[in-house]
PDB file of N, CA and C in Angstrom:
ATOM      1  N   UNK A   1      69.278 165.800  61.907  1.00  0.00           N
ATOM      2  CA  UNK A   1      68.321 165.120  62.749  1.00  0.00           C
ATOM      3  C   UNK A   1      67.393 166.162  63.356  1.00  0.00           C
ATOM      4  N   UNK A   2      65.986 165.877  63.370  1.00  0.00           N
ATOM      5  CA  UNK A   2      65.323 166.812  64.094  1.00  0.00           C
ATOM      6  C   UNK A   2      64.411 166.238  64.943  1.00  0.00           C
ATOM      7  N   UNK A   3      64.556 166.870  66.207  1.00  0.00           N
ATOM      8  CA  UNK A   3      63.122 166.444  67.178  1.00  0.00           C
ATOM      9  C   UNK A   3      62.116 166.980  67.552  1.00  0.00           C
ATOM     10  N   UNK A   4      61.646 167.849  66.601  1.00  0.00           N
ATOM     11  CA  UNK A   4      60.450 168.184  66.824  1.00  0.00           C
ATOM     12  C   UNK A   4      60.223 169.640  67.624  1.00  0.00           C
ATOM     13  N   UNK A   5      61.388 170.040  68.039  1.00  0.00           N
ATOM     14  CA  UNK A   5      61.219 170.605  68.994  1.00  0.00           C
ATOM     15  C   UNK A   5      62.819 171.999  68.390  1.00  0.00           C
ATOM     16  N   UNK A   6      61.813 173.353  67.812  1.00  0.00           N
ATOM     17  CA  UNK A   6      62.772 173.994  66.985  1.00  0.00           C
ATOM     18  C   UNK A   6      63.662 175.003  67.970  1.00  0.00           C
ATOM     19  N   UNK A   7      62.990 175.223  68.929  1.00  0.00           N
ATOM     20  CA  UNK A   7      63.700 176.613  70.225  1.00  0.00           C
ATOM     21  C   UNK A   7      64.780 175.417  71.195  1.00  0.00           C
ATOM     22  N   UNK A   8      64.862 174.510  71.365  1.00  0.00           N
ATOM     23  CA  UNK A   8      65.022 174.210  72.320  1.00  0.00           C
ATOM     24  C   UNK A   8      67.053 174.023  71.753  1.00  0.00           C
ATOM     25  N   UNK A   9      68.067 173.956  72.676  1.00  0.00           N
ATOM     26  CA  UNK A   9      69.276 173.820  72.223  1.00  0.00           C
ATOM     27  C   UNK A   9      69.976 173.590  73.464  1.00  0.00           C
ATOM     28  N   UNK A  10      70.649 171.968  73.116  1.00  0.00           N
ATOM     29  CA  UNK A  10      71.050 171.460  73.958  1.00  0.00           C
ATOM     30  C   UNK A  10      72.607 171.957  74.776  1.00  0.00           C
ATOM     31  N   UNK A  11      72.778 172.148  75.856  1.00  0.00           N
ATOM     32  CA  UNK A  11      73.719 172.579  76.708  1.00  0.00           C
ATOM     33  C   UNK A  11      74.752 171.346  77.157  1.00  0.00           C
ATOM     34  N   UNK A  12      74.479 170.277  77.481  1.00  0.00           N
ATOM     35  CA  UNK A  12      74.837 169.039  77.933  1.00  0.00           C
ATOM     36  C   UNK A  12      74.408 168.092  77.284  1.00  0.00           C
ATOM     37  N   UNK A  13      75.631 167.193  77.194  1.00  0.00           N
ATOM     38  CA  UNK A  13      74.899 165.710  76.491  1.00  0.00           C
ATOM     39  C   UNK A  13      75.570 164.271  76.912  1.00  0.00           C
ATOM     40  N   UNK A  14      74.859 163.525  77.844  1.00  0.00           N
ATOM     41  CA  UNK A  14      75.813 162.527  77.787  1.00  0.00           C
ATOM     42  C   UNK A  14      75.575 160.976  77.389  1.00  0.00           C
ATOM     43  N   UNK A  15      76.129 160.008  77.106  1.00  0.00           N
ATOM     44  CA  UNK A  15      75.843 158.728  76.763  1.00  0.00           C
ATOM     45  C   UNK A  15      76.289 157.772  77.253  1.00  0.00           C
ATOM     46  N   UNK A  16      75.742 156.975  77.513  1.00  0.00           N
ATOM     47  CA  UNK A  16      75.791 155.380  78.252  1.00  0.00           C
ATOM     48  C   UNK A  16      74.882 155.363  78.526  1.00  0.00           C
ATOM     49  N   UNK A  17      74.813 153.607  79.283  1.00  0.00           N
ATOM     50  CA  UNK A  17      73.321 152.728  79.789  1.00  0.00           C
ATOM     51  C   UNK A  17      72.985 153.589  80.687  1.00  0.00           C
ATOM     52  N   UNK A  18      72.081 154.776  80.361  1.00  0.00           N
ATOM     53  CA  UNK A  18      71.399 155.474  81.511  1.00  0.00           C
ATOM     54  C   UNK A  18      70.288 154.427  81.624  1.00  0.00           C
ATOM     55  N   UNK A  19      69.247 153.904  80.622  1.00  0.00           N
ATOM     56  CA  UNK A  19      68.038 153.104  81.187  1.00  0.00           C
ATOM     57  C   UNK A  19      68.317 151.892  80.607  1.00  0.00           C
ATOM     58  N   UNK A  20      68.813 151.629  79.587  1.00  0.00           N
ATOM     59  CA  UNK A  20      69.440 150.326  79.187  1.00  0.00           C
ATOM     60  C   UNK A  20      70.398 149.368  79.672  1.00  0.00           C
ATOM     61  N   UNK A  21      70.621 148.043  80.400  1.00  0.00           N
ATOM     62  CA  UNK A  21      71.428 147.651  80.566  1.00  0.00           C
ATOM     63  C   UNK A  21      72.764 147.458  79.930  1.00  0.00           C
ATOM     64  N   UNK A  22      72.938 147.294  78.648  1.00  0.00           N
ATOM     65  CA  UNK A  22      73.811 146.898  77.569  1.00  0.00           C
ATOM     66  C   UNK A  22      74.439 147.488  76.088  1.00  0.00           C
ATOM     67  N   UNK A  23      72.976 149.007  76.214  1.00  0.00           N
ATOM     68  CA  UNK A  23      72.790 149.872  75.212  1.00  0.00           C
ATOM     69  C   UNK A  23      73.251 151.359  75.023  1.00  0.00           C
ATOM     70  N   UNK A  24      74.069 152.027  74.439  1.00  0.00           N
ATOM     71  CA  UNK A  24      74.175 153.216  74.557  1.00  0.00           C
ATOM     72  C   UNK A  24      72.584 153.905  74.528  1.00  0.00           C
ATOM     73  N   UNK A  25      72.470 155.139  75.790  1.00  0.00           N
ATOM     74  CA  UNK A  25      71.526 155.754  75.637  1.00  0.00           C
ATOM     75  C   UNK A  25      71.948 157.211  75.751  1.00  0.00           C
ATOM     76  N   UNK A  26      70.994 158.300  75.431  1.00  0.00           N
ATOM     77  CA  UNK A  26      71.464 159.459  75.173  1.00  0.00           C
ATOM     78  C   UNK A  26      70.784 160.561  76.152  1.00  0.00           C
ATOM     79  N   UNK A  27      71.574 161.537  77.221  1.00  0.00           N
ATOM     80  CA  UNK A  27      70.444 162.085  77.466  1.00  0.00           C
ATOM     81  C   UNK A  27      70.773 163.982  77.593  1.00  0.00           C
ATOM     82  N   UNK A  28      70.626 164.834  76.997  1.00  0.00           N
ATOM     83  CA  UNK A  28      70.858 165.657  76.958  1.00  0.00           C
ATOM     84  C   UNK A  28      69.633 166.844  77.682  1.00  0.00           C
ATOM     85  N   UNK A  29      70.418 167.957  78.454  1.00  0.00           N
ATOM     86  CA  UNK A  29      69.698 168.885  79.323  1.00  0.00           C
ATOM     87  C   UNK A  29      69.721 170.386  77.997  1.00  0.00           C
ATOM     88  N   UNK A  30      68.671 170.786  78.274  1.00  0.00           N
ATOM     89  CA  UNK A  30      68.318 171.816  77.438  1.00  0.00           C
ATOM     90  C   UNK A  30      67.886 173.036  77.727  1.00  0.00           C
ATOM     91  N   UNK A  31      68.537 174.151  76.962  1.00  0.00           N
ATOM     92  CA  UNK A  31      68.006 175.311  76.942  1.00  0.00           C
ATOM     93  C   UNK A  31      66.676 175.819  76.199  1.00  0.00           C
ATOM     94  N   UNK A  32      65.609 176.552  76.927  1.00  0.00           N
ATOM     95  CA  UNK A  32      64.495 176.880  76.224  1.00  0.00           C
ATOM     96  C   UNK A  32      63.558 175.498  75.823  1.00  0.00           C
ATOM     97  N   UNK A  33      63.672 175.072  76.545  1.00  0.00           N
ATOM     98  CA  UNK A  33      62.134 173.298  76.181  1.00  0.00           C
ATOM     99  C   UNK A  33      63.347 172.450  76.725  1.00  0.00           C
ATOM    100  N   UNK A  34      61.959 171.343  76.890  1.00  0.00           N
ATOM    101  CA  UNK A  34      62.382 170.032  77.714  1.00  0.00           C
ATOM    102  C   UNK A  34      63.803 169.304  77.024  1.00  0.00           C
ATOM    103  N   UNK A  35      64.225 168.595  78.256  1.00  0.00           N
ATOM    104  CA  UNK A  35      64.923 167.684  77.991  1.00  0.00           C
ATOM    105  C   UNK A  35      64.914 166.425  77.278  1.00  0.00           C
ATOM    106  N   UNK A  36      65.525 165.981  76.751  1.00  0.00           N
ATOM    107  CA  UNK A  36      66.025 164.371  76.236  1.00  0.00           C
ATOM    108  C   UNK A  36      66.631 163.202  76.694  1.00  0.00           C
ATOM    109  N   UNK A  37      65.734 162.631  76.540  1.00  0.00           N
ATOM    110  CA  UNK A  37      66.033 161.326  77.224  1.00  0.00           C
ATOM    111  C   UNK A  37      65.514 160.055  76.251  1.00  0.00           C
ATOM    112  N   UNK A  38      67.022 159.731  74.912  1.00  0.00           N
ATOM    113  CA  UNK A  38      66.533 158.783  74.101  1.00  0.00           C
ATOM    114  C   UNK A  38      66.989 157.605  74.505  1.00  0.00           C
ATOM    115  N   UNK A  39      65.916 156.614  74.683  1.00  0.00           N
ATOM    116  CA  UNK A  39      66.319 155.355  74.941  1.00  0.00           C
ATOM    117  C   UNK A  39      66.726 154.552  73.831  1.00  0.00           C
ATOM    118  N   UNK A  40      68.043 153.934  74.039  1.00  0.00           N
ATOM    119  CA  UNK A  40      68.374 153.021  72.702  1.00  0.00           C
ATOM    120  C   UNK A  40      66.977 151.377  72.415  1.00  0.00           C
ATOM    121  N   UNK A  41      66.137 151.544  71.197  1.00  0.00           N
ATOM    122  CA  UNK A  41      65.642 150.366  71.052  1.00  0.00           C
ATOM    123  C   UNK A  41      66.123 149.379  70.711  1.00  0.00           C
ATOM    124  N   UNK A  42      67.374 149.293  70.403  1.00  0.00           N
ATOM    125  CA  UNK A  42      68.238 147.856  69.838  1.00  0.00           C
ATOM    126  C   UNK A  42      68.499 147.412  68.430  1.00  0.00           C
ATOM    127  N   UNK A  43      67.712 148.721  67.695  1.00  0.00           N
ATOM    128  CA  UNK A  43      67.540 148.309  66.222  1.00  0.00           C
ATOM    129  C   UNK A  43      68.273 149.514  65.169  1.00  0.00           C
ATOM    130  N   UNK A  44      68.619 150.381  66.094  1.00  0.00           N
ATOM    131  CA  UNK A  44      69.866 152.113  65.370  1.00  0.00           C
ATOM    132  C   UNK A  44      68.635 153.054  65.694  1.00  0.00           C
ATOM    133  N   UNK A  45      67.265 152.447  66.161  1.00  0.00           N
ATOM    134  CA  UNK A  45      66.226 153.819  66.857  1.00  0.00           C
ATOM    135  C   UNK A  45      66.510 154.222  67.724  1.00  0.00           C
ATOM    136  N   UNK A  46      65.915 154.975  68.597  1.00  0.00           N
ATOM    137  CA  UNK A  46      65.242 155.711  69.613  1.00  0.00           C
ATOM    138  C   UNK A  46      64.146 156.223  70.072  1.00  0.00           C
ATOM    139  N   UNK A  47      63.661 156.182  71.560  1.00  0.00           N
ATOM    140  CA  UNK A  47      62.415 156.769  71.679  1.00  0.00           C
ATOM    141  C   UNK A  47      63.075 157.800  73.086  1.00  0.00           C
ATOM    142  N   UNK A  48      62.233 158.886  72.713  1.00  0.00           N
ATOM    143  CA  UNK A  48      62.339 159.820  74.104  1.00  0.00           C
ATOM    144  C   UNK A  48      61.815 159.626  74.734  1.00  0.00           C
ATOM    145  N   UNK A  49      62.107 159.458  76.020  1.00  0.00           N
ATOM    146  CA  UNK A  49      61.273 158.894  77.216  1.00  0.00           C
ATOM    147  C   UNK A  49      61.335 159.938  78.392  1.00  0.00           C
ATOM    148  N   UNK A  50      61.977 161.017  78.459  1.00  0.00           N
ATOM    149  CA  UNK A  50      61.976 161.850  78.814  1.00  0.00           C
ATOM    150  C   UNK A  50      61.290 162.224  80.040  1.00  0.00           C
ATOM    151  N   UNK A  51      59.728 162.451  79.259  1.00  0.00           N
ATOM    152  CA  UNK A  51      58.920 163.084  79.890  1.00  0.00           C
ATOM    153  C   UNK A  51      58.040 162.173  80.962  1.00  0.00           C
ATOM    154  N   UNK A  52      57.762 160.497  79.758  1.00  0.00           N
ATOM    155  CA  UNK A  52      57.091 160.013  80.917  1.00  0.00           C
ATOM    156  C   UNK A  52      58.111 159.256  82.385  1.00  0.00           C
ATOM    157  N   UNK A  53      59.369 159.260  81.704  1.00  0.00           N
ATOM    158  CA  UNK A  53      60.118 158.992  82.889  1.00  0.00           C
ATOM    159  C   UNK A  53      60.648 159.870  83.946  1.00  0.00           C
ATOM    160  N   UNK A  54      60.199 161.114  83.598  1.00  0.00           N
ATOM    161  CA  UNK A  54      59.786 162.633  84.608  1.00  0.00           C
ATOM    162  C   UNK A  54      61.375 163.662  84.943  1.00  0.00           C
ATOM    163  N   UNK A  55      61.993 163.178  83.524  1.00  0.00           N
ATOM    164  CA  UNK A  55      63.383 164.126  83.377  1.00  0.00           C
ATOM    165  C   UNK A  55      63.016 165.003  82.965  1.00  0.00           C
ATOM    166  N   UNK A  56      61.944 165.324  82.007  1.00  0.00           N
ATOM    167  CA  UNK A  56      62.294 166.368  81.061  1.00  0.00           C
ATOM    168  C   UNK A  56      62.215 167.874  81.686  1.00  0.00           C
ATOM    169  N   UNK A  57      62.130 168.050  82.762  1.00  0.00           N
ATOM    170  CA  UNK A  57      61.905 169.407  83.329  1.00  0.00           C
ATOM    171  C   UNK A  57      62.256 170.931  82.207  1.00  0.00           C
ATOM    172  N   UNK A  58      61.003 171.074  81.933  1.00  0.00           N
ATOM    173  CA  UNK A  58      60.780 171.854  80.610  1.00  0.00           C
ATOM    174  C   UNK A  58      61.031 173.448  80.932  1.00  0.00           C
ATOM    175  N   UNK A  59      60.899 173.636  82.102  1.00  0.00           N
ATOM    176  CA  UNK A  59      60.904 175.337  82.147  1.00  0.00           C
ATOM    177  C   UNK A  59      62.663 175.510  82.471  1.00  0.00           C
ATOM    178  N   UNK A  60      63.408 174.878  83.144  1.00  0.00           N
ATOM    179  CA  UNK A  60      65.037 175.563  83.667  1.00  0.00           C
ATOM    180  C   UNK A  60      65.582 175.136  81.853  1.00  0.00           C
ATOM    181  N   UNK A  61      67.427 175.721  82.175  1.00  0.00           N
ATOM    182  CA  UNK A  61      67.974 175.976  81.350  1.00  0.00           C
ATOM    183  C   UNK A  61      69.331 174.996  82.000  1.00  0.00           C
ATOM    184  N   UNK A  62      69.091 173.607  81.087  1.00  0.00           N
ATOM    185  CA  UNK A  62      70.283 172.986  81.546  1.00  0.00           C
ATOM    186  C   UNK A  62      71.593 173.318  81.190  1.00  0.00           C
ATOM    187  N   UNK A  63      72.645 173.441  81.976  1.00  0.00           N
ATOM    188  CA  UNK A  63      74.142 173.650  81.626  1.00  0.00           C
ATOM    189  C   UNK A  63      74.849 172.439  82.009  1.00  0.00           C
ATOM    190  N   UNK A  64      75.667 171.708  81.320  1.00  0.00           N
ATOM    191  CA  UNK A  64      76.285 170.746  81.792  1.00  0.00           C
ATOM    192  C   UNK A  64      75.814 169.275  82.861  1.00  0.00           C
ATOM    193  N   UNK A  65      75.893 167.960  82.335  1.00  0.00           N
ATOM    194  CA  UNK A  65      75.872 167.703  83.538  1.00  0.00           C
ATOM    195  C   UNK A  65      76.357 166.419  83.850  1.00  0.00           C
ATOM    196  N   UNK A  66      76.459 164.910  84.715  1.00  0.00           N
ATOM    197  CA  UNK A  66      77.081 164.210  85.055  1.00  0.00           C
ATOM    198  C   UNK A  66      76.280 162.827  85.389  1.00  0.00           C
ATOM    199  N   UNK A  67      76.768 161.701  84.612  1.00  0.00           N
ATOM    200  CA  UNK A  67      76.254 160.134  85.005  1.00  0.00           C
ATOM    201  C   UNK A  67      77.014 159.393  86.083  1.00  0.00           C
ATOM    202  N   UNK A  68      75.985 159.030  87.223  1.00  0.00           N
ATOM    203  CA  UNK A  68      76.783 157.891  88.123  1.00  0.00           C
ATOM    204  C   UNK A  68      76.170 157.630  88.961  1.00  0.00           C
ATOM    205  N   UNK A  69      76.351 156.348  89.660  1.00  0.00           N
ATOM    206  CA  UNK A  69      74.792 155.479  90.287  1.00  0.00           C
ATOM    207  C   UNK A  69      75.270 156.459  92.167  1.00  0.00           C
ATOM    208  N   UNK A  70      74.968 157.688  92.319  1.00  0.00           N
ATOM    209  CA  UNK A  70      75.470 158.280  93.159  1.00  0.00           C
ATOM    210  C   UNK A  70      74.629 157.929  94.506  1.00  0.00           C
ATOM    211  N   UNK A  71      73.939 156.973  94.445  1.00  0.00           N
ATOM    212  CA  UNK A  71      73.213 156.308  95.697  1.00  0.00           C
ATOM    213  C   UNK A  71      73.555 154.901  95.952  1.00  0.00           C
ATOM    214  N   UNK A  72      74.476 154.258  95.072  1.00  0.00           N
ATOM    215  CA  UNK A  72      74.965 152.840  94.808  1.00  0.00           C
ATOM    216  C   UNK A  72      73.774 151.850  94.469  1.00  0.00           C
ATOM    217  N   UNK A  73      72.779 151.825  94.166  1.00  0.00           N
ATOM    218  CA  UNK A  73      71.955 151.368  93.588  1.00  0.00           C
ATOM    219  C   UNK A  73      71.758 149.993  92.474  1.00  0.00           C
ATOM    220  N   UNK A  74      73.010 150.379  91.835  1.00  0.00           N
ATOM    221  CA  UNK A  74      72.771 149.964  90.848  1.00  0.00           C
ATOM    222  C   UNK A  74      71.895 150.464  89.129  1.00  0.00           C
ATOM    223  N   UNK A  75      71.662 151.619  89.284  1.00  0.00           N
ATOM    224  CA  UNK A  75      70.826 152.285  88.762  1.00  0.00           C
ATOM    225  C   UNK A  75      71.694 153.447  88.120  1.00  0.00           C
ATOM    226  N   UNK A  76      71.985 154.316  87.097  1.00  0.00           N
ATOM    227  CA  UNK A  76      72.799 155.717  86.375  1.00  0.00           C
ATOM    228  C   UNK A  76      71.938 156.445  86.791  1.00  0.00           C
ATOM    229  N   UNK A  77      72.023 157.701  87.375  1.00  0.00           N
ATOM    230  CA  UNK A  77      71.438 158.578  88.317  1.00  0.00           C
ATOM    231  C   UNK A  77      72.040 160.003  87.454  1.00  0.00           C
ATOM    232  N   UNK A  78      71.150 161.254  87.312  1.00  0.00           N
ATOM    233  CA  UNK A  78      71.496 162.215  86.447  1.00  0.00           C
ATOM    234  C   UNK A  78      71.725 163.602  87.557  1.00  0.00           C
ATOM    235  N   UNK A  79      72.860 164.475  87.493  1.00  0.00           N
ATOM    236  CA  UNK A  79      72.820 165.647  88.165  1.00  0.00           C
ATOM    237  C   UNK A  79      73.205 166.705  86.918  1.00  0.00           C
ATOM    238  N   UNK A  80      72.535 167.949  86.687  1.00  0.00           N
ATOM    239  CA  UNK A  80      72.874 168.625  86.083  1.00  0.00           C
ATOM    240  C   UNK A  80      72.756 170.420  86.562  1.00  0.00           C
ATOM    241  N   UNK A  81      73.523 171.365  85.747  1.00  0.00           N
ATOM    242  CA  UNK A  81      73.586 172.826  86.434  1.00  0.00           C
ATOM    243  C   UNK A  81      72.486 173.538  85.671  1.00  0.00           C
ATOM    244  N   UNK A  82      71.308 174.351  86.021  1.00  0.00           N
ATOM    245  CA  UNK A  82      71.047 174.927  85.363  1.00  0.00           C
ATOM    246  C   UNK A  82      70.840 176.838  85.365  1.00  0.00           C
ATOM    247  N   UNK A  83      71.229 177.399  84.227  1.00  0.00           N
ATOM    248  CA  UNK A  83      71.580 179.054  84.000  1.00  0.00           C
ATOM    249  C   UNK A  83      70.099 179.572  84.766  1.00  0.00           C
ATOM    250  N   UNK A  84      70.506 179.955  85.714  1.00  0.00           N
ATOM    251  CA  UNK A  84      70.079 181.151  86.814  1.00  0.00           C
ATOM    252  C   UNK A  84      68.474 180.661  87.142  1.00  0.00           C
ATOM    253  N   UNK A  85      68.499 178.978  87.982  1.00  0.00           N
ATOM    254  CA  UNK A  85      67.591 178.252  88.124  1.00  0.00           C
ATOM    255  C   UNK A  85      68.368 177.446  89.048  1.00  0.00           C
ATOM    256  N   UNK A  86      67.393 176.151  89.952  1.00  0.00           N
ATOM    257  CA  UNK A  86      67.968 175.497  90.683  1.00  0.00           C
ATOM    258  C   UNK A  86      68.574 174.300  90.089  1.00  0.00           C
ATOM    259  N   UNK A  87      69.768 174.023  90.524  1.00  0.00           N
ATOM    260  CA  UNK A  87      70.441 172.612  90.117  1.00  0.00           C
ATOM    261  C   UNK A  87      69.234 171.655  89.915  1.00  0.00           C
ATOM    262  N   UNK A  88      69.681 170.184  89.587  1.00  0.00           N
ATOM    263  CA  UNK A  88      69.148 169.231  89.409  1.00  0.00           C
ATOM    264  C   UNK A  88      69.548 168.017  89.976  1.00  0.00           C
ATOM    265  N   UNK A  89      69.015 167.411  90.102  1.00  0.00           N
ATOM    266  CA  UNK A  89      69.981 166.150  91.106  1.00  0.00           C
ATOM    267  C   UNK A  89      68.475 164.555  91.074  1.00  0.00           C
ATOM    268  N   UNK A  90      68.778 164.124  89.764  1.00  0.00           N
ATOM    269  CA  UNK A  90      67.405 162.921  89.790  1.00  0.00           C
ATOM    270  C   UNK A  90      68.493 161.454  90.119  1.00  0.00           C
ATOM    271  N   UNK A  91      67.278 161.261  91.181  1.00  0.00           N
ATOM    272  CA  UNK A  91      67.736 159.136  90.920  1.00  0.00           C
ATOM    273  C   UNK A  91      66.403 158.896  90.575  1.00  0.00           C
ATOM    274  N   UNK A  92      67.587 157.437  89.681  1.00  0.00           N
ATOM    275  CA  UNK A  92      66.248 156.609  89.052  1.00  0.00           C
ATOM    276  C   UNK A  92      65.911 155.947  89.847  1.00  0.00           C
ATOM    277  N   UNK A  93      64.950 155.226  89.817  1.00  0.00           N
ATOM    278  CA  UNK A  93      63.828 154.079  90.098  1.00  0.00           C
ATOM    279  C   UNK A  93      62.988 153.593  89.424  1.00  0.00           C
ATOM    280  N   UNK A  94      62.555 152.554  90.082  1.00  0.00           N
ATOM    281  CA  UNK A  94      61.396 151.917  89.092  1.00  0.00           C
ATOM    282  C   UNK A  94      60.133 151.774  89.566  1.00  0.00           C
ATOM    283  N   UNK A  95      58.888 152.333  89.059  1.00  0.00           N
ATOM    284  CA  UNK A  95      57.894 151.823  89.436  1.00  0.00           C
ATOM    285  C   UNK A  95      56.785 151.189  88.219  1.00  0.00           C
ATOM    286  N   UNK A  96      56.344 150.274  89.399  1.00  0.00           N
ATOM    287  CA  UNK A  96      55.859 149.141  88.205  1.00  0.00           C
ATOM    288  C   UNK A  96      56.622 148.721  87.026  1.00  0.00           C
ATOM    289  N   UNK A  97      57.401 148.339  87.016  1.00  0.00           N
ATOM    290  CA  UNK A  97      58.538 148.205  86.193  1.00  0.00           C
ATOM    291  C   UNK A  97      58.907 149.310  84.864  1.00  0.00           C
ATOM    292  N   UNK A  98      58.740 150.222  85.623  1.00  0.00           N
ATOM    293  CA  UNK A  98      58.998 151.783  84.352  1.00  0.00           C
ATOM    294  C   UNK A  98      59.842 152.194  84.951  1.00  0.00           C
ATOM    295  N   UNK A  99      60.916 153.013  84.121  1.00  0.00           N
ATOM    296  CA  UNK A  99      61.935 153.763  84.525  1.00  0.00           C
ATOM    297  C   UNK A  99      61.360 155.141  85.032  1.00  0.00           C
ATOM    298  N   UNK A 100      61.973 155.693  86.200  1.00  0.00           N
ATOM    299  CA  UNK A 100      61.634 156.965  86.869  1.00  0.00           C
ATOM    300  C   UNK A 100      62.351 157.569  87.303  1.00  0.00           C
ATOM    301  N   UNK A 101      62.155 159.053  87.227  1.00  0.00           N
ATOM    302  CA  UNK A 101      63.585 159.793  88.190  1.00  0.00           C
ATOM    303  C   UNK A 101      62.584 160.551  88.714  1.00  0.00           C
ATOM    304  N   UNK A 102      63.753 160.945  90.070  1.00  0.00           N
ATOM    305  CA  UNK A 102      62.711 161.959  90.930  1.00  0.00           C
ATOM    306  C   UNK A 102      63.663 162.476  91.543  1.00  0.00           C
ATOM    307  N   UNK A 103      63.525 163.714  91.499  1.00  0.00           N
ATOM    308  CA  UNK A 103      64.289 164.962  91.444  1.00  0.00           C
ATOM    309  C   UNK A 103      64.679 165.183  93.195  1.00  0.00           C
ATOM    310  N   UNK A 104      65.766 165.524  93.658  1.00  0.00           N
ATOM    311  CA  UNK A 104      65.963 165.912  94.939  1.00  0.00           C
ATOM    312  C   UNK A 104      67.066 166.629  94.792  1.00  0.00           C
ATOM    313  N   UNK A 105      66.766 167.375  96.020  1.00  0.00           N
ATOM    314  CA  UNK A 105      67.190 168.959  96.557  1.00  0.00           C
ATOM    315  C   UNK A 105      69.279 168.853  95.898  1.00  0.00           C
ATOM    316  N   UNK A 106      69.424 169.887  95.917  1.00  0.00           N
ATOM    317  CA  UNK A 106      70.634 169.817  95.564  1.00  0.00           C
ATOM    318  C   UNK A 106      71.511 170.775  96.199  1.00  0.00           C
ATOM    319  N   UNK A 107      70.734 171.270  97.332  1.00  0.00           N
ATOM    320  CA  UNK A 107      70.964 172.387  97.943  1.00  0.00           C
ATOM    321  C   UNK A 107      72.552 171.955  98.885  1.00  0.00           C
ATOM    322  N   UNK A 108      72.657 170.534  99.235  1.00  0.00           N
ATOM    323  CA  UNK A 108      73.762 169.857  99.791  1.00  0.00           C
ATOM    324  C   UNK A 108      74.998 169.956  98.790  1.00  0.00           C
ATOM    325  N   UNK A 109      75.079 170.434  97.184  1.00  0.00           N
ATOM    326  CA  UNK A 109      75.911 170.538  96.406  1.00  0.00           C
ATOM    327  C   UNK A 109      76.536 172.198  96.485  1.00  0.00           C
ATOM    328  N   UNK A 110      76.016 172.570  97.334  1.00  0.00           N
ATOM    329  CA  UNK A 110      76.407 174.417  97.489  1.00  0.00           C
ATOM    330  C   UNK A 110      77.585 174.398  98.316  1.00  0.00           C
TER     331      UNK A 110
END
C-alpha cells in the first residue's frame, strides 16, 4: 500500500470509530511528514482526512499513542508522544458539521 508520502514512517497506529460512528477508522502518528487520519468510506476505501480535520501536525515525530472520549463528549479524542517535541493531546469537534481536532496543552500530562 502506498500513500504518497515516501519519508514519512509510522510510529503509532490505532483503529476504531475515531470519526465514524459504526466504522473501523485508522489513525496513525508519524515520523518525518504528516499524520494519518483514514476515514473508513463504507465500501473497503479510505480517505485521509487528516489534514483538513487539523491532525496531521506535519513537523513533530509521533511515538505512540491513545483513543478515548477523554472529555466525555461523546466524541474519540487522540493523545499522542512525540521524539524530542511537545506531546499532543487533540479533542474532536465539530464545526459546521466537519470533523475537527484542536490541539491542547499537554503540559498537565508531565
Amino acid at each position: 500500500m502506498h500513500f504518497g508520502r515516501s519519508n514519512a514512517g509510522g510510529r503509532g497506529v490505532a483503529v476504531g470509530p475515531i470519526v465514524s460512528s459504526d466504522r473501523s477508522d485508522i489513525f496513525c502518528d508519524n515520523e518525518n511528514g504528516p499524520n494519518f487520519l483514514f476515514k473508513n468510506n463504507g465500501d473497503g476505501t479510505f480517505t485521509d482526512i487528516a489534514a483538513q480535520a487539523g491532525i496531521d501536525d506535519p513537523h513533530q515525530h509521533g511515538r505512540g499513542l491513545a483513543l478515548a472520549d477523554f472529555n466525555r463528549d461523546g466524541k474519540v479524542d487522540v493523545v499522542y508522544g512525540n521524539w524530542m517535541g511537545p506531546h499532543r493531546f487533540y479533542l474532536q469537534t465539530s464545526v459546521n458539521g466537519r470533523v475537527q481536532f484542536r490541539v491542547r496543552s499537554c503540559d498537565y500530562f508531565i
